[in-house]
PDB file of N, CA and C in Angstrom:
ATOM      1  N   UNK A   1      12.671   5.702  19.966  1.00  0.00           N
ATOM      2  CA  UNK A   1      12.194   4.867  18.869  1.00  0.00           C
ATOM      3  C   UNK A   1      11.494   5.753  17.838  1.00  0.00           C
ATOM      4  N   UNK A   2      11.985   5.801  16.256  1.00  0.00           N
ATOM      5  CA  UNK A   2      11.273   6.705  15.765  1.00  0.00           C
ATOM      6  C   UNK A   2      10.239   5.595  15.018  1.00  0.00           C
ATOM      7  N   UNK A   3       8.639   6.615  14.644  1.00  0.00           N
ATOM      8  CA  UNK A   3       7.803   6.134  13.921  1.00  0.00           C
ATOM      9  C   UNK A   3       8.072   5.541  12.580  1.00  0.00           C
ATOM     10  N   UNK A   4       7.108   4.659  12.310  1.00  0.00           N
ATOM     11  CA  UNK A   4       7.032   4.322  10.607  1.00  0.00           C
ATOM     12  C   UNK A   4       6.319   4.939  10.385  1.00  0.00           C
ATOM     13  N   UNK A   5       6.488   4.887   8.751  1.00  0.00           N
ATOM     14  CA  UNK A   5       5.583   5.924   7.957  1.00  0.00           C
ATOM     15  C   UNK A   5       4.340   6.118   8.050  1.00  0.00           C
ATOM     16  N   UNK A   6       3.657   4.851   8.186  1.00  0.00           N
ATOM     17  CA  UNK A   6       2.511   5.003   8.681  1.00  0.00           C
ATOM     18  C   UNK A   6       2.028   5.615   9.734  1.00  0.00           C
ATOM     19  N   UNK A   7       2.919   5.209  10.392  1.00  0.00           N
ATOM     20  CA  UNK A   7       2.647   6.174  12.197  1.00  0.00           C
ATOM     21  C   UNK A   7       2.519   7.594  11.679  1.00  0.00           C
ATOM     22  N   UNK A   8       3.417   8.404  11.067  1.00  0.00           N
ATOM     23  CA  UNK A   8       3.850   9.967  11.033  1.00  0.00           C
ATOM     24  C   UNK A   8       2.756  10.036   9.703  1.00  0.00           C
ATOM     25  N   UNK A   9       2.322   9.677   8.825  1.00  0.00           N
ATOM     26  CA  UNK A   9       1.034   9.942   8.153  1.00  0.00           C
ATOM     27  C   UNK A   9       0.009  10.065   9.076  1.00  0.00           C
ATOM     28  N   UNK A  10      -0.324   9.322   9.733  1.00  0.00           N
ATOM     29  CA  UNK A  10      -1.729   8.854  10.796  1.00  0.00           C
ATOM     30  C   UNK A  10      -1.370  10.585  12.017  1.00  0.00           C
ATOM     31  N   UNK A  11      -0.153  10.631  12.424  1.00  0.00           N
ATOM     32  CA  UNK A  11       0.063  11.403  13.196  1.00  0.00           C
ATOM     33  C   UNK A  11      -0.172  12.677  12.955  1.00  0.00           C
ATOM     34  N   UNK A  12       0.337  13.335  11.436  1.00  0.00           N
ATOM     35  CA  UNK A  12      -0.019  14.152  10.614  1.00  0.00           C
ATOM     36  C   UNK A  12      -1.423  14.910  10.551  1.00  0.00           C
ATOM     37  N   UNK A  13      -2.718  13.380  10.229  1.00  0.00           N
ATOM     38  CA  UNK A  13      -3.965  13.678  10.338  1.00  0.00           C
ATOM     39  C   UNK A  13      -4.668  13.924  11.596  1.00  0.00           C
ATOM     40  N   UNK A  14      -4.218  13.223  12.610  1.00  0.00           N
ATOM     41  CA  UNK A  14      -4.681  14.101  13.964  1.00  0.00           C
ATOM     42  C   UNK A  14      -4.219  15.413  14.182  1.00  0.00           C
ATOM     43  N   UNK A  15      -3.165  15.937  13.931  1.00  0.00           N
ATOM     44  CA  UNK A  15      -2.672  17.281  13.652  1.00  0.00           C
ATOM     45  C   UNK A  15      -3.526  18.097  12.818  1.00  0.00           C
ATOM     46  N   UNK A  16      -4.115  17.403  11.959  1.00  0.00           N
ATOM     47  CA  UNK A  16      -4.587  17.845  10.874  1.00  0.00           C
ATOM     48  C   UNK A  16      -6.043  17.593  10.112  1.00  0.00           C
ATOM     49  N   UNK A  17      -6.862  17.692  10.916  1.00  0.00           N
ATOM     50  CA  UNK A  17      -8.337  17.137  11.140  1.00  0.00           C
ATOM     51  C   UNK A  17      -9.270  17.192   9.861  1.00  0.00           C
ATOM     52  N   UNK A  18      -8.926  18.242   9.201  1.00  0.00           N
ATOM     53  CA  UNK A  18      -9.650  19.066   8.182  1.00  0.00           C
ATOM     54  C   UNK A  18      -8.790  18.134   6.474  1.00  0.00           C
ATOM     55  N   UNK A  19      -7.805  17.057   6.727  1.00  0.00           N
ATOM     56  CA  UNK A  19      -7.442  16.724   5.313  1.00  0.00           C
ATOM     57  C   UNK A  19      -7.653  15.206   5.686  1.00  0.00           C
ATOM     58  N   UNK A  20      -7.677  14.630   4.613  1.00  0.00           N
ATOM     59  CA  UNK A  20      -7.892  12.983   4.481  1.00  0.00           C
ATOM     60  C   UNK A  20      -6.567  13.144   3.356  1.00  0.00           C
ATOM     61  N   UNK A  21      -5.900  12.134   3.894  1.00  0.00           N
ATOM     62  CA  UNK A  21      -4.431  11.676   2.947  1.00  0.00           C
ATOM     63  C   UNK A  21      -4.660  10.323   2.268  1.00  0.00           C
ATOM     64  N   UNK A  22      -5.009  10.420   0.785  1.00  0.00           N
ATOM     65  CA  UNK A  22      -5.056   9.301   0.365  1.00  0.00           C
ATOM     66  C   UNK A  22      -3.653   8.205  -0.507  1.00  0.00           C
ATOM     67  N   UNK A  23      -3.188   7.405   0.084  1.00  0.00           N
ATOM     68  CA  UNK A  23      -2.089   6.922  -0.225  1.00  0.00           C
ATOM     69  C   UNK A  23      -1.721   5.599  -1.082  1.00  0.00           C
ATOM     70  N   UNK A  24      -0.969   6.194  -2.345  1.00  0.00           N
ATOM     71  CA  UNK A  24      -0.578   4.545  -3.614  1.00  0.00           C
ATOM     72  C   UNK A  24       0.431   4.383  -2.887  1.00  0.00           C
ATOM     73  N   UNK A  25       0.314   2.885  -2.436  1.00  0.00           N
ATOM     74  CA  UNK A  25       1.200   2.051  -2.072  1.00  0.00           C
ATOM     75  C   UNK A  25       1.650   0.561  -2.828  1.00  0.00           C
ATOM     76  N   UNK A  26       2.358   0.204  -2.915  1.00  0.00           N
ATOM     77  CA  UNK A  26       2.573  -1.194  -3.402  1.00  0.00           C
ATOM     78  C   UNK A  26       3.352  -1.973  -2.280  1.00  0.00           C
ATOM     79  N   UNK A  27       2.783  -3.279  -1.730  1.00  0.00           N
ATOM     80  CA  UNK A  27       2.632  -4.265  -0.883  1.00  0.00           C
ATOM     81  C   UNK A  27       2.847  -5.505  -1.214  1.00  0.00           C
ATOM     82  N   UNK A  28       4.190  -6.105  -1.116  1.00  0.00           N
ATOM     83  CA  UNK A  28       4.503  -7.386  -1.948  1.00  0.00           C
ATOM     84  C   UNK A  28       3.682  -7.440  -2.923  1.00  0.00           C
ATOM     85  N   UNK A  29       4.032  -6.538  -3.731  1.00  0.00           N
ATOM     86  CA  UNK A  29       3.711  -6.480  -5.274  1.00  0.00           C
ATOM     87  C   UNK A  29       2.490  -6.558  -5.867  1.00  0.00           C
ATOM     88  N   UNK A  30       1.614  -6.318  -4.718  1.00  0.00           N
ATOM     89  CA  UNK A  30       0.148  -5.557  -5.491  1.00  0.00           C
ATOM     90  C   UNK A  30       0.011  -4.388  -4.905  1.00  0.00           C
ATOM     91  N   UNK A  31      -0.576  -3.611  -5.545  1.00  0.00           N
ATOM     92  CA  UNK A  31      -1.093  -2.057  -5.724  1.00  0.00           C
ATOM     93  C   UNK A  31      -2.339  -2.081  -4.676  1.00  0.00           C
ATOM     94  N   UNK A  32      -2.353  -0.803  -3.757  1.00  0.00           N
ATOM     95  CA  UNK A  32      -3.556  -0.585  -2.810  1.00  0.00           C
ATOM     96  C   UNK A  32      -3.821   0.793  -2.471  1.00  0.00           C
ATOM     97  N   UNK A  33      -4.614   1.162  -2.296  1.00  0.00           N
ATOM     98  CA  UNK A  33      -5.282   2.318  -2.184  1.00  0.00           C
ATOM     99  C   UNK A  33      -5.565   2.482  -0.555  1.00  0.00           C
ATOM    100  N   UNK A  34      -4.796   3.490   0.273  1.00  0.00           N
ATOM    101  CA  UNK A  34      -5.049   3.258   1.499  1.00  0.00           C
ATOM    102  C   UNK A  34      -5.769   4.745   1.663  1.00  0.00           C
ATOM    103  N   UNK A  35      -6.306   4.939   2.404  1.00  0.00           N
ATOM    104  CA  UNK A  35      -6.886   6.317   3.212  1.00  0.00           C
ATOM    105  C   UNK A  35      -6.797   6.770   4.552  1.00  0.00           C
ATOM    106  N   UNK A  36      -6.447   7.632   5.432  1.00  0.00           N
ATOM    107  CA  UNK A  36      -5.627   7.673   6.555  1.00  0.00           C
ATOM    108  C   UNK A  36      -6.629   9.361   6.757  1.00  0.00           C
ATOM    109  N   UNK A  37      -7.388   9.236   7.971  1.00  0.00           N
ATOM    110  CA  UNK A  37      -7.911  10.011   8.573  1.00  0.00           C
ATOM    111  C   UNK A  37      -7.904  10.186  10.122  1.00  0.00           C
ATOM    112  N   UNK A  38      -8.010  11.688  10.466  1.00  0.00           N
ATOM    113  CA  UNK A  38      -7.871  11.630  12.053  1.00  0.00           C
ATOM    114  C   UNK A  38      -6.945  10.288  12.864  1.00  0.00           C
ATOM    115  N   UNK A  39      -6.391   9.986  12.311  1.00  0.00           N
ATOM    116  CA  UNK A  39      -5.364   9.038  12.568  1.00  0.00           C
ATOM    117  C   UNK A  39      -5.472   7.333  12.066  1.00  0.00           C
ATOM    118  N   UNK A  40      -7.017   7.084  11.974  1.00  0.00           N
ATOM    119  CA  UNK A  40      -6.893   5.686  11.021  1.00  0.00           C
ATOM    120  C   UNK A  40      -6.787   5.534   9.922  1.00  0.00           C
ATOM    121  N   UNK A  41      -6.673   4.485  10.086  1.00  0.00           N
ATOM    122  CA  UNK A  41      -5.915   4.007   8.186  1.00  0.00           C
ATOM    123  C   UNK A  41      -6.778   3.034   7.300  1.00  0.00           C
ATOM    124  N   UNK A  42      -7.410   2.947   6.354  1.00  0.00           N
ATOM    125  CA  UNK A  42      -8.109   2.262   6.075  1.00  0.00           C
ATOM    126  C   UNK A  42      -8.053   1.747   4.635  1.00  0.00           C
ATOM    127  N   UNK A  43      -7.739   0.495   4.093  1.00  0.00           N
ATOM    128  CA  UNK A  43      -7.498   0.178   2.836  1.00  0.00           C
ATOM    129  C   UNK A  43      -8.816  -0.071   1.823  1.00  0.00           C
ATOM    130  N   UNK A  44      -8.659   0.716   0.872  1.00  0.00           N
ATOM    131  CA  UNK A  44     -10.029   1.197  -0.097  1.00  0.00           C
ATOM    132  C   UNK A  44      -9.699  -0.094  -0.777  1.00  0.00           C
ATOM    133  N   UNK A  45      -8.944  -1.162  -1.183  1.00  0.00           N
ATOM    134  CA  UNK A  45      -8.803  -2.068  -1.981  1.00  0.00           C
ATOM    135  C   UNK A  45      -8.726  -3.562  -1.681  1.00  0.00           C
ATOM    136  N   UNK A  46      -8.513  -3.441  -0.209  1.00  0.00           N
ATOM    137  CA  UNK A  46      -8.563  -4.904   0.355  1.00  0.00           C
ATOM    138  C   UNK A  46      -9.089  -5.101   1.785  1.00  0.00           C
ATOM    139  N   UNK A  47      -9.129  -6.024   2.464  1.00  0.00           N
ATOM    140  CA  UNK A  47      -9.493  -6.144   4.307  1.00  0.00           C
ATOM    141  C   UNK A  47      -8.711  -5.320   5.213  1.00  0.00           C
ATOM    142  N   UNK A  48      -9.183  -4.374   5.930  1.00  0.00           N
ATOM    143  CA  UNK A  48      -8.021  -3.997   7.200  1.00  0.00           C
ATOM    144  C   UNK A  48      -8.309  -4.199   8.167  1.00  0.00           C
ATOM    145  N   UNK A  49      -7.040  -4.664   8.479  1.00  0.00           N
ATOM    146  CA  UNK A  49      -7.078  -5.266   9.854  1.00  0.00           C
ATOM    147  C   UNK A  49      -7.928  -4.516  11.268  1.00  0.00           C
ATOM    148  N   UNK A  50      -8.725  -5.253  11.769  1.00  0.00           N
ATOM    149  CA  UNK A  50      -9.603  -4.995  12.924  1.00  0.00           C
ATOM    150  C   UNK A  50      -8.854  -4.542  14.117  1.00  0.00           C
ATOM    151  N   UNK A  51      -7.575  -4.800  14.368  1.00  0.00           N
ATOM    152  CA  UNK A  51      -6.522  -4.298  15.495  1.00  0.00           C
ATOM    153  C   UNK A  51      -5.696  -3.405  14.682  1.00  0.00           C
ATOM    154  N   UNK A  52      -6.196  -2.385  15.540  1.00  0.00           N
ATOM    155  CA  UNK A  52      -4.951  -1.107  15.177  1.00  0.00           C
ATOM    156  C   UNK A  52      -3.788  -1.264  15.337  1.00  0.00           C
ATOM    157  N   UNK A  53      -3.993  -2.245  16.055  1.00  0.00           N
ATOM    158  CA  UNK A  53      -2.098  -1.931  16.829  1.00  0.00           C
ATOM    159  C   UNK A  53      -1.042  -2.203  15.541  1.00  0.00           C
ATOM    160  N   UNK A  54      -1.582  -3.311  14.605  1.00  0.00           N
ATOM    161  CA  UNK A  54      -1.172  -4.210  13.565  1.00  0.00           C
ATOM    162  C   UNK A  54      -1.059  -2.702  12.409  1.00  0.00           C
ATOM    163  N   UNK A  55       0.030  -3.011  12.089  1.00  0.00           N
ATOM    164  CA  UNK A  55       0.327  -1.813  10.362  1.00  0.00           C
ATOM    165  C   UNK A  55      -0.364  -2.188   9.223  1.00  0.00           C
ATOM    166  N   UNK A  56      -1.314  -1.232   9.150  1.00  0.00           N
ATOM    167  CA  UNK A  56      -1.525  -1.571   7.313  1.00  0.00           C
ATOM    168  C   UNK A  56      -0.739  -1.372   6.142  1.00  0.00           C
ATOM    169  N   UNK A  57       0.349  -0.628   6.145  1.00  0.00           N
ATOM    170  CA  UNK A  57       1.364  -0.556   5.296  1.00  0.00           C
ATOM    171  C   UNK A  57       2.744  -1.396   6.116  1.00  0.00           C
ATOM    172  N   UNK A  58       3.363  -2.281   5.290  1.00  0.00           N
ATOM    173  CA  UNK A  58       4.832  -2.717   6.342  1.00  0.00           C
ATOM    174  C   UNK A  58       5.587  -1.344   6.010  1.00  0.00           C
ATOM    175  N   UNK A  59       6.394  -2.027   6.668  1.00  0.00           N
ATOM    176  CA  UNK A  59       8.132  -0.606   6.489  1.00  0.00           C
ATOM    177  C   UNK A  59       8.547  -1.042   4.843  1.00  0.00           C
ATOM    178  N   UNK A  60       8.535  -2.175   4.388  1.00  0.00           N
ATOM    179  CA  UNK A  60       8.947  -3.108   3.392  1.00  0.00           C
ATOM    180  C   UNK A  60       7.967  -2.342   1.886  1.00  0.00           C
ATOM    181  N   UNK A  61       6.776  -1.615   2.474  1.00  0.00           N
ATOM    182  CA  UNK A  61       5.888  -1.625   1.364  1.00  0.00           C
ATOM    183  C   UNK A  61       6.268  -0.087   0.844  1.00  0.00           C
ATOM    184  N   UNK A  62       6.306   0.235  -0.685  1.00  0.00           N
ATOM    185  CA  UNK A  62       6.816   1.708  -1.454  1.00  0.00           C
ATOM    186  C   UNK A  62       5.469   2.383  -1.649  1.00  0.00           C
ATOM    187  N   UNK A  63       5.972   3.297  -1.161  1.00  0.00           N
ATOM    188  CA  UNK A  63       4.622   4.615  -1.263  1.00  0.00           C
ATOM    189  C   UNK A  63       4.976   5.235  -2.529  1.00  0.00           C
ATOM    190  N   UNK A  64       4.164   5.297  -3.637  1.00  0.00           N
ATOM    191  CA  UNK A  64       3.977   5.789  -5.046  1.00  0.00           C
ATOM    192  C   UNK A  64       3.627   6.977  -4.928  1.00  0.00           C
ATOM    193  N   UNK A  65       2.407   6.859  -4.035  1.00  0.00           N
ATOM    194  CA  UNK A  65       2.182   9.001  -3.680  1.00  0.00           C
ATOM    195  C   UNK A  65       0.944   8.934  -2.787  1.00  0.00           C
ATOM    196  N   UNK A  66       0.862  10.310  -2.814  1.00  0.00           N
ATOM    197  CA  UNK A  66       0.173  10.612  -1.334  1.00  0.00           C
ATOM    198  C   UNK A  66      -0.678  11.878  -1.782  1.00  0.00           C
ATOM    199  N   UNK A  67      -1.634  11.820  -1.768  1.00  0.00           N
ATOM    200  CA  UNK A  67      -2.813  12.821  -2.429  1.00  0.00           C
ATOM    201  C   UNK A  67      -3.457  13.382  -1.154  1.00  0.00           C
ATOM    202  N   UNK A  68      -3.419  15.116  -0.661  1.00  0.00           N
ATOM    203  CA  UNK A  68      -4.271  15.645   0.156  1.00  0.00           C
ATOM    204  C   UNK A  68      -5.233  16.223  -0.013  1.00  0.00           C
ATOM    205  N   UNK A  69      -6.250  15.583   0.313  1.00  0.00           N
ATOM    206  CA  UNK A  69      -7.863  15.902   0.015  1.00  0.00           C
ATOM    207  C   UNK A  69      -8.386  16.955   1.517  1.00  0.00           C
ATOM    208  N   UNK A  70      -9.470  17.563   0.888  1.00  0.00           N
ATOM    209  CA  UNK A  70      -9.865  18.610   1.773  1.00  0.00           C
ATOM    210  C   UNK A  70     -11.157  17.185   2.614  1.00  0.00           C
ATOM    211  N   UNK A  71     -11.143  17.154   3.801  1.00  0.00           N
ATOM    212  CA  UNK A  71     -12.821  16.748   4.241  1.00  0.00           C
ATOM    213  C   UNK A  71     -13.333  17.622   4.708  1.00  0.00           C
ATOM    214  N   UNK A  72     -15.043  16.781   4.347  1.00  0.00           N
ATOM    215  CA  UNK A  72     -15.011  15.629   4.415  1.00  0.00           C
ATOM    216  C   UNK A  72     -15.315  15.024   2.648  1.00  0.00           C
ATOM    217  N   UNK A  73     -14.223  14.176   2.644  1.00  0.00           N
ATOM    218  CA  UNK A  73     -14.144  13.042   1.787  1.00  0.00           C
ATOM    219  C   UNK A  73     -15.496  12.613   1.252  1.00  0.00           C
ATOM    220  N   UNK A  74     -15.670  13.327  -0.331  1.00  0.00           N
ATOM    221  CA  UNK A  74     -16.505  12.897  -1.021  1.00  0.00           C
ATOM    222  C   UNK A  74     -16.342  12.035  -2.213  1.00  0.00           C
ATOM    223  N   UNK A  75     -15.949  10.613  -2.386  1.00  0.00           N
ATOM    224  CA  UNK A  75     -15.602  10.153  -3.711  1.00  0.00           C
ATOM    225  C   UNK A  75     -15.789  10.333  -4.828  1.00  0.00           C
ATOM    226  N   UNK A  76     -17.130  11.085  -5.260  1.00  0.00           N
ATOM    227  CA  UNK A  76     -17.594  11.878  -6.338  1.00  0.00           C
ATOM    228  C   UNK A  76     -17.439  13.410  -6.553  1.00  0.00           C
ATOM    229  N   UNK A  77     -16.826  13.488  -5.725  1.00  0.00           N
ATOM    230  CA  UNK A  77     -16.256  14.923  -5.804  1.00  0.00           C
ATOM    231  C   UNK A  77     -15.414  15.515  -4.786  1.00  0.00           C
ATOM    232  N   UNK A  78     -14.149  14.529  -4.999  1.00  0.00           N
ATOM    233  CA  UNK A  78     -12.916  15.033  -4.062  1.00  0.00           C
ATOM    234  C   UNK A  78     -12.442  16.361  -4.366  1.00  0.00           C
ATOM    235  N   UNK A  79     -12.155  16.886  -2.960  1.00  0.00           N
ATOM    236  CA  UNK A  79     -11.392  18.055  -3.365  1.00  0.00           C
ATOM    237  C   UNK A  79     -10.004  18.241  -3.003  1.00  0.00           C
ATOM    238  N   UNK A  80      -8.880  18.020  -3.986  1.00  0.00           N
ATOM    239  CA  UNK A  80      -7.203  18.234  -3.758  1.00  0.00           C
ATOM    240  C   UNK A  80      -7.208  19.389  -3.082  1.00  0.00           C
ATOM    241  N   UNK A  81      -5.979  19.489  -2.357  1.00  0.00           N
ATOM    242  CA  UNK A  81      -5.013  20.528  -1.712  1.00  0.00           C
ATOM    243  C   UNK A  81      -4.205  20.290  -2.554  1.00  0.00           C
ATOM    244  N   UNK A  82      -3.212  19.063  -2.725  1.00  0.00           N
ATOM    245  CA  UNK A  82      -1.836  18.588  -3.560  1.00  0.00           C
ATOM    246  C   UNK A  82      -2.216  17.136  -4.077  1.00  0.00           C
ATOM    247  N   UNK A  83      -1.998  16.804  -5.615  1.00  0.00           N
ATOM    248  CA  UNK A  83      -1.730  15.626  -5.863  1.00  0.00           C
ATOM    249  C   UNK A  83      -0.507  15.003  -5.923  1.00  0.00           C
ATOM    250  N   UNK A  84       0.101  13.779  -5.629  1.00  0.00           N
ATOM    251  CA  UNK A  84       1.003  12.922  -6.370  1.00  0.00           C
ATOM    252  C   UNK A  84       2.423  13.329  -5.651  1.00  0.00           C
ATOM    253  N   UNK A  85       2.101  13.543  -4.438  1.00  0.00           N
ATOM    254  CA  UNK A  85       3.079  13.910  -3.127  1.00  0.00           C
ATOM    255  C   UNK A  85       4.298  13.085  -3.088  1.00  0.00           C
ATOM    256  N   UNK A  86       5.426  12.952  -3.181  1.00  0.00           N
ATOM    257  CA  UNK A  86       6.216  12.481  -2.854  1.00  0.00           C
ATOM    258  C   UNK A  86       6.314  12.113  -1.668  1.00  0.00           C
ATOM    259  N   UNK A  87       7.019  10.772  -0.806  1.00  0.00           N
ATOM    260  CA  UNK A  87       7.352  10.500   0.807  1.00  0.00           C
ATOM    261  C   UNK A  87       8.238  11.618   0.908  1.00  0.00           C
ATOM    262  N   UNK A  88       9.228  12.001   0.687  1.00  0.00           N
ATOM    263  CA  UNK A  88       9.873  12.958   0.649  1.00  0.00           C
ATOM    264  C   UNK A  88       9.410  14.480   0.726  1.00  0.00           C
ATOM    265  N   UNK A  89       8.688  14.895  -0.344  1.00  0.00           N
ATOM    266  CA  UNK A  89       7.518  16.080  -0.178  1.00  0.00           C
ATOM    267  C   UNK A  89       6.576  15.941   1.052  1.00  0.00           C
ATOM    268  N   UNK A  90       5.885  14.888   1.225  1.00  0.00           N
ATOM    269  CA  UNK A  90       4.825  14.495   2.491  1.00  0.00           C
ATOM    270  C   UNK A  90       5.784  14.887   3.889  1.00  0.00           C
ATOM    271  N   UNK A  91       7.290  14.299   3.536  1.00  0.00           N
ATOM    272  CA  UNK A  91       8.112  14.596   5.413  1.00  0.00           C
ATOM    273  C   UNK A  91       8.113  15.810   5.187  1.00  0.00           C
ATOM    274  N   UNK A  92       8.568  16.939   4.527  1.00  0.00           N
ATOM    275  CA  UNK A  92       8.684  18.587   4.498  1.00  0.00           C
ATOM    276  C   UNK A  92       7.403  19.150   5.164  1.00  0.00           C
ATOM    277  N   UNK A  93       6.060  18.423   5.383  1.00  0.00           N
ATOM    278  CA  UNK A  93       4.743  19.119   6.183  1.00  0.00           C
ATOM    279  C   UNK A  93       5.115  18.555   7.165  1.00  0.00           C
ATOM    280  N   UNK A  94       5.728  17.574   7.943  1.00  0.00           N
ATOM    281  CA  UNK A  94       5.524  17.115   9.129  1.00  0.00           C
ATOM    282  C   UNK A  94       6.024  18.320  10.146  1.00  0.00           C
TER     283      UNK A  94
END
């Protein structure tokens, strides 16, 4: 069974302890701001769900881009590795 995107982002950051991946997504047609660390996922723009097990992005929802920030994650003064990542660019690190 292979992962969803979400899974292999989340999977990525446990691999990868030292970046916070911040991700534009659009979700039946509103815009959200998700953030995905050490493997959780957490939506900067709306409620997330209290059970992990449950996806915060569907398979259904388009990833706009994917920004790698150095942590720890300061909102007033993020620091990029890469902005404006392609899903495509993002699978080439996996």
């Amino acid at each position: 069974m292979s992962l969803s995107k979400i899974q292999q982002l989340e999977k990525y950051t446990i691999k990868h302890p030292q970046e916070v991946l911040l991700i534009t997504v659009v979700i039946e047609e509103e815009k959200d701001k998700v953030m995905i660390f050490k493997g959780f996922s957490s939506s900067l723009m709306g409620s997330t769900e209290f059970n992990a097990e449950i996806p915060l992005i569907s398979e259904t929802a388009e990833i706009i881009s994917i920004d790698r920030l150095q942590s720890p994650y300061n909102p007033q003064e993020p620091k990029y590795i890469e902005k404006g990542l392609t899903w495509e660019k993002m699978e080439n690190l996996f």
